[in-house]
Protein backbone atom coordinates (compact mmCIF):
# COMPACT_ATOMS: atom_id res chain seq x y z
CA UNK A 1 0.00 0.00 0.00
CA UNK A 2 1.45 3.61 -1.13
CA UNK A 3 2.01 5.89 2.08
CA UNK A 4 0.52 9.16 2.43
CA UNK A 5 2.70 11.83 2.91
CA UNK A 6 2.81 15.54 3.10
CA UNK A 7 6.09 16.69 1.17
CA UNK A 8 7.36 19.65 -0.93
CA UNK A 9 5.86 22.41 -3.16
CA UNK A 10 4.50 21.44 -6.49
CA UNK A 11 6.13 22.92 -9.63
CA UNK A 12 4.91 21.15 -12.14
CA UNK A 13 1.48 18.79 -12.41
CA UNK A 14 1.32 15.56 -14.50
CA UNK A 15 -1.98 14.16 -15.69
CA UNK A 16 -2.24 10.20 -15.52
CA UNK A 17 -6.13 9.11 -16.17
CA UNK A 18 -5.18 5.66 -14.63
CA UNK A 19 -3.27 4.79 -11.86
CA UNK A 20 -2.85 1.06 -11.12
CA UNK A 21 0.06 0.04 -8.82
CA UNK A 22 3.25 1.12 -8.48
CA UNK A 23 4.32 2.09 -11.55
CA UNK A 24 3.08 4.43 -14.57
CA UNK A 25 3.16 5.59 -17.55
CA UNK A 26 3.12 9.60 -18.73
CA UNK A 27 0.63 9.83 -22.05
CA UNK A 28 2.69 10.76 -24.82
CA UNK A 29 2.50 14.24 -24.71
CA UNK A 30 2.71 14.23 -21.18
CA UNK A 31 6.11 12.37 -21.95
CA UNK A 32 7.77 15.03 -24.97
CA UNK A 33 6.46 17.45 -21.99
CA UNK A 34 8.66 16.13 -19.40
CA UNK A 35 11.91 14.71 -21.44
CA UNK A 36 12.35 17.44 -23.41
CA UNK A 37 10.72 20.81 -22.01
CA UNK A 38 11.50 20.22 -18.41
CA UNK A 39 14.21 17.72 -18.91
CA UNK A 40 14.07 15.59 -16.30
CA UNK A 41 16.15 12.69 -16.43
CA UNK A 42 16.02 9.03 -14.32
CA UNK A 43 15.91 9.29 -10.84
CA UNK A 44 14.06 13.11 -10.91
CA UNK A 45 11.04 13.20 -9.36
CA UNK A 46 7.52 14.47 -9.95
CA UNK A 47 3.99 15.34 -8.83
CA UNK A 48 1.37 13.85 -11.36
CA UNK A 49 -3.07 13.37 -10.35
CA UNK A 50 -5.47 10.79 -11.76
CA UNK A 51 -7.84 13.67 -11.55
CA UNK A 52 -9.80 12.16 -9.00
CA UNK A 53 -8.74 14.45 -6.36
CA UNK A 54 -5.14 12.22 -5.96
CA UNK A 55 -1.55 13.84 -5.72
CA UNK A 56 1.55 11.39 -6.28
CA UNK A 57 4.82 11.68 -6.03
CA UNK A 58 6.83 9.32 -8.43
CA UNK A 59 10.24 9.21 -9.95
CA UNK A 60 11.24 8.68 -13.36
CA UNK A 61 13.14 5.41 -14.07
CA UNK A 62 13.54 6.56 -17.83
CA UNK A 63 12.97 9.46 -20.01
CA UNK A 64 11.37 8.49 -22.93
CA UNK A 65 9.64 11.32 -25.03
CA UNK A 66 7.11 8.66 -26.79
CA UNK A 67 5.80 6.87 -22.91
CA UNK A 68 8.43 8.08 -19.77
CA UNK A 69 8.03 5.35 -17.04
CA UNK A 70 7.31 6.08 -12.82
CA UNK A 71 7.80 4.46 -9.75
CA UNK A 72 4.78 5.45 -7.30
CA UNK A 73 6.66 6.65 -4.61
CA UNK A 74 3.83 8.46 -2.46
CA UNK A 75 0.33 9.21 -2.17
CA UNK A 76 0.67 13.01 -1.25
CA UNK A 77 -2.77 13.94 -0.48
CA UNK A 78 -6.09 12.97 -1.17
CA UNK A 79 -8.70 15.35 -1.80
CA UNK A 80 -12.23 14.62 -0.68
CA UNK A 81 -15.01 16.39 -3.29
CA UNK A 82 -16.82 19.45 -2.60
CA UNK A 83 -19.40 19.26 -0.55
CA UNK A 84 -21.71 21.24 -3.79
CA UNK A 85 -21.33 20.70 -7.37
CA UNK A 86 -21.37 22.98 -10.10
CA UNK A 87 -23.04 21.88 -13.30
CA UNK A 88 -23.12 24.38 -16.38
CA UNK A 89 -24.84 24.14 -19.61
CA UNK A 90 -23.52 26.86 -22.14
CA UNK A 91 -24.22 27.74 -24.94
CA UNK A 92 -20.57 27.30 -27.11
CA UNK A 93 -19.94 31.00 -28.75
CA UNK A 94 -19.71 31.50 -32.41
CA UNK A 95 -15.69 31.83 -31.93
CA UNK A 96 -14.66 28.78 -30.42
CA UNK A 97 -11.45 30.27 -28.86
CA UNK A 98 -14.12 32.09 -26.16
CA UNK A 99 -15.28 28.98 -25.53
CA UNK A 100 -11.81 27.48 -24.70
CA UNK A 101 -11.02 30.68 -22.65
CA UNK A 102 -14.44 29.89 -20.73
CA UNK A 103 -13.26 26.08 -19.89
CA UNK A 104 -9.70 27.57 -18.97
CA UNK A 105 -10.93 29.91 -16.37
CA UNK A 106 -14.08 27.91 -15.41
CA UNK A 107 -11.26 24.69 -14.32
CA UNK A 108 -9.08 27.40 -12.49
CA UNK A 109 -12.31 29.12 -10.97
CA UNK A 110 -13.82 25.41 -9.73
CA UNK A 111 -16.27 23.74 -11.56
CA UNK A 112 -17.56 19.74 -11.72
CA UNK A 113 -19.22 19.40 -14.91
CA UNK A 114 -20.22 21.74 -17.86
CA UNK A 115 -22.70 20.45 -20.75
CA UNK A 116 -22.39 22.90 -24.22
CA UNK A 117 -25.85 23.75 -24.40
CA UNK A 118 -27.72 24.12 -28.34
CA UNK A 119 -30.43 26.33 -27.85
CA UNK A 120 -32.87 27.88 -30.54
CA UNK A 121 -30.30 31.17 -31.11
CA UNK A 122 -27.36 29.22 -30.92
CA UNK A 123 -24.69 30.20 -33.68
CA UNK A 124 -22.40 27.10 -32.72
CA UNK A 125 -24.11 23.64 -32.66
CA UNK A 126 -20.85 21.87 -32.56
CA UNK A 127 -17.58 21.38 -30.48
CA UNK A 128 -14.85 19.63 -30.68
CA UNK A 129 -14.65 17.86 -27.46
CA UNK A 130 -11.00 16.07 -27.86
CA UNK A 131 -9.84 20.02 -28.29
CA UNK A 132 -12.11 20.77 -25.28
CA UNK A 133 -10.70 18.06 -23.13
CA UNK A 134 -7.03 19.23 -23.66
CA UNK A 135 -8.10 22.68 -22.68
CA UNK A 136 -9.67 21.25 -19.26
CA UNK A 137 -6.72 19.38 -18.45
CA UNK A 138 -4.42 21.84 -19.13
CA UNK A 139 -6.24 24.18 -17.21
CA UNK A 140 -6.53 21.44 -14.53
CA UNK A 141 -2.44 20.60 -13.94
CA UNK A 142 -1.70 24.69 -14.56
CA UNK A 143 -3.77 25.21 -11.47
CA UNK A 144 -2.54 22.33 -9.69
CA UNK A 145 -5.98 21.22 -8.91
CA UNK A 146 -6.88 17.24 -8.83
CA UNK A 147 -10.36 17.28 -9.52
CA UNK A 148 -10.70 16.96 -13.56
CA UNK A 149 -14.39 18.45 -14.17
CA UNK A 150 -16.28 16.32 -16.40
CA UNK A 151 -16.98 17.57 -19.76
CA UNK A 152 -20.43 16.47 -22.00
CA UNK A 153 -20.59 15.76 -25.13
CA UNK A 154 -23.44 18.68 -27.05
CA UNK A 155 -27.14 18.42 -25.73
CA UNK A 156 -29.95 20.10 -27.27
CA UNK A 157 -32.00 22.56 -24.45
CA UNK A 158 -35.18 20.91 -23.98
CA UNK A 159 -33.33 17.20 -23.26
CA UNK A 160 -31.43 19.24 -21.36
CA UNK A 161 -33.81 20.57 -18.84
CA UNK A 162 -35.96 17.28 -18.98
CA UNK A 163 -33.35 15.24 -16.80
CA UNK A 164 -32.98 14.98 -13.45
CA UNK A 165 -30.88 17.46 -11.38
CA UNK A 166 -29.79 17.62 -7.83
CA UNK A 167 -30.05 21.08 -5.93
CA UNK A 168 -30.99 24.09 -7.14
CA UNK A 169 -31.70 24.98 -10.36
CA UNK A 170 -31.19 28.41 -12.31
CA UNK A 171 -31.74 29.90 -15.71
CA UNK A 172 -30.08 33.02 -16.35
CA UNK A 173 -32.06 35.29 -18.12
CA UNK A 174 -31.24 39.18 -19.39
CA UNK A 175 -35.08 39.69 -19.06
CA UNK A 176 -35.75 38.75 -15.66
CA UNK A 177 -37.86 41.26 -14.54
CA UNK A 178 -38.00 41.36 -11.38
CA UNK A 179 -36.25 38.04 -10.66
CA UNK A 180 -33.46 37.78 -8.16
CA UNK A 181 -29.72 38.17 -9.14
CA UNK A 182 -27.81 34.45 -8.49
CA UNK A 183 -25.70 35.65 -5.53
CA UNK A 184 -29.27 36.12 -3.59
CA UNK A 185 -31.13 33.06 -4.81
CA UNK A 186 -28.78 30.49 -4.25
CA UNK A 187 -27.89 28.34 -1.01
CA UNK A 188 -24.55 28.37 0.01
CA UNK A 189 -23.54 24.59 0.14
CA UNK A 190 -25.81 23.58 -2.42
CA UNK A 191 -25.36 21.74 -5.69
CA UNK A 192 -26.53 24.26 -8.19
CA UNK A 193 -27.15 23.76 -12.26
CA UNK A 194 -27.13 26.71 -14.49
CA UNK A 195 -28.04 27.27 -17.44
CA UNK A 196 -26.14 30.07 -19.59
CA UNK A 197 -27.51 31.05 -23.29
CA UNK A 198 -26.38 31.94 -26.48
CA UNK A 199 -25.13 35.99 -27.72
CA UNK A 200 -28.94 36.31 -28.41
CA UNK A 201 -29.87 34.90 -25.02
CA UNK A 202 -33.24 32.53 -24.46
CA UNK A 203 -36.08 32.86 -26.65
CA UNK A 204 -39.63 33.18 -24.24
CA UNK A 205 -40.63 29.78 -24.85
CA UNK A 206 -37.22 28.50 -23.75
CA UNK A 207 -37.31 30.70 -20.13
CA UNK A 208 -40.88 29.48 -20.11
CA UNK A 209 -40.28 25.60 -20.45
CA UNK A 210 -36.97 25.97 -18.31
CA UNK A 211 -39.67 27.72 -15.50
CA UNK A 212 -42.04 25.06 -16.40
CA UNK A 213 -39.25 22.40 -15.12
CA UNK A 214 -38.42 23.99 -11.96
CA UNK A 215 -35.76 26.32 -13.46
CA UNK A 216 -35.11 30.19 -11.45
CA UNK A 217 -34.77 32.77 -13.77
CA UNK A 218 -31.80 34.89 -11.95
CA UNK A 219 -29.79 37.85 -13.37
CA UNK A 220 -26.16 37.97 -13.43
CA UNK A 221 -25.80 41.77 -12.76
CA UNK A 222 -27.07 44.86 -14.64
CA UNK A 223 -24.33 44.69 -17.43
CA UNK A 224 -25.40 42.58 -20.40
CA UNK A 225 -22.41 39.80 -20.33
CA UNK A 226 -21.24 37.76 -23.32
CA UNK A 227 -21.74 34.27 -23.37
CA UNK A 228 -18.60 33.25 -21.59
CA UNK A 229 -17.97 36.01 -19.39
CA UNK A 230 -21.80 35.02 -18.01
CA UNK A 231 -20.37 31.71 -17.51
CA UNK A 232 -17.44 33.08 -15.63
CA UNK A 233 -19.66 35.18 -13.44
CA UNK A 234 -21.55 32.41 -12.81
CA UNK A 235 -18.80 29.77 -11.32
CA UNK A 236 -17.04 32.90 -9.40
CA UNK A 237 -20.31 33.46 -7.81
CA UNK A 238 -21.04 30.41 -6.67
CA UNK A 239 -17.28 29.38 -5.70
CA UNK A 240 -17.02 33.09 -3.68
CA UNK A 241 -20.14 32.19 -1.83
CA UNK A 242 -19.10 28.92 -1.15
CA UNK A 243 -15.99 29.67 0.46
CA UNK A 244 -17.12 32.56 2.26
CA UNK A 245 -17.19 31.93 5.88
């Protein structure tokens, strides 16, 4: 059984999907990453997660830029989950790099699972989710978190609100009226799902069927936000509240 220890400042983050004894293999670009970037050699050693909410330490026994080679040395820490979950569905921008900016900051903000959302003003109905992965990890090890959030493949809006959440559940609307802004309606410690539109936000019949299934309109402040920068607001919001004591 791999000890649990509590030793030295993390410089660099590895990403290992699956960790099964006690030794491992980096992913190839993992591998070019640490051979010939970093240039570690055999016998350096290195912090890598499963993205599960496990730190290791391990040490390289080669240094092979196609698959480098570790010896589990330690289990540093292991990180329990939240105690609330954050769920978005977003509607992907027209300019896909917003998008990728959205998933970079989202995965440093804190964030379990986000589901691109195709509504009836959406200008993009497709991602490409292998891209969109690489951007989550990346985002993931450059923040030295070891919780990977779980990406979804594209879901049209009405499936979408049809399933079956847990917590409290938000649509956020330009139009709201006289609806509460998000900091006020939601419960600190709560799972929360929200649902963020397109640059021509929610048609009325999608607010009304969201309503219909239990969704709170909420605003996001008095500016009117692009798509991402909604989505940002959204995960701060709930993350600040959250850790508030």
């Amino acid at each position: 059984m791999r000890k649990i220890t509590d030793r030295g400042t993390v410089a660099h983050l590895f990403f290992i999907p699956e960790i099964q004894g006690d030794t491992c293999q980096l992913p190839a670009e993992e591998s070019w990453h640490c051979s010939r970037v970093l240039r570690l050699v055999p016998g350096d050693t290195l912090h890598f997660t499963d993205g599960k909410g496990h730190l290791y330490e391990g040490m390289l026994t080669n240094a092979d830029p196609r698959g480098t080679w570790l010896q589990v040395l330690s289990t540093i820490k292991v990180l329990p989950p939240r105690p609330w979950k954050l769920h978005l569905a977003i509607a992907p921008p027209k300019n896909s790099d917003r998008f990728e900016w959205f998933l970079e900051k989202a995965t440093e903000i804190d964030i379990d699972e986000i589901t691109p959302l195709i509504c009836e003003r959406s200008e993009r109905v497709t991602v490409k989710s292998s891209r969109l992965e690489k951007v989550i990890v990346s985002a993931m090890k450059q923040s030295l978190k070891t919780w990977l959030p779980l990406l979804h493949e594209p879901m049209g809006f009405k499936n979408f609100i049809h399933r079956e959440f847990h917590g409290q559940k938000f649509i956020a609307w330009c139009d709201t009226g006289t609806g509460k802004e998000l900091h006020a309606a939601y419960h600190k410690g709560s799972d929360a799902t929200v649902l963020i539109g397109p640059e021509g936000d929610f048609s009325p019949l999608e607010v009304e069927m969201a309503v219909a299934e239990g969704f709170q309109p909420v605003s996001l402040g008095k500016s009117r936000l692009r798509t991402e920068t909604a989505g940002i607001v959204a995960c701060h919001t709930i993350g600040l509240l959250n850790n508030l004591k």
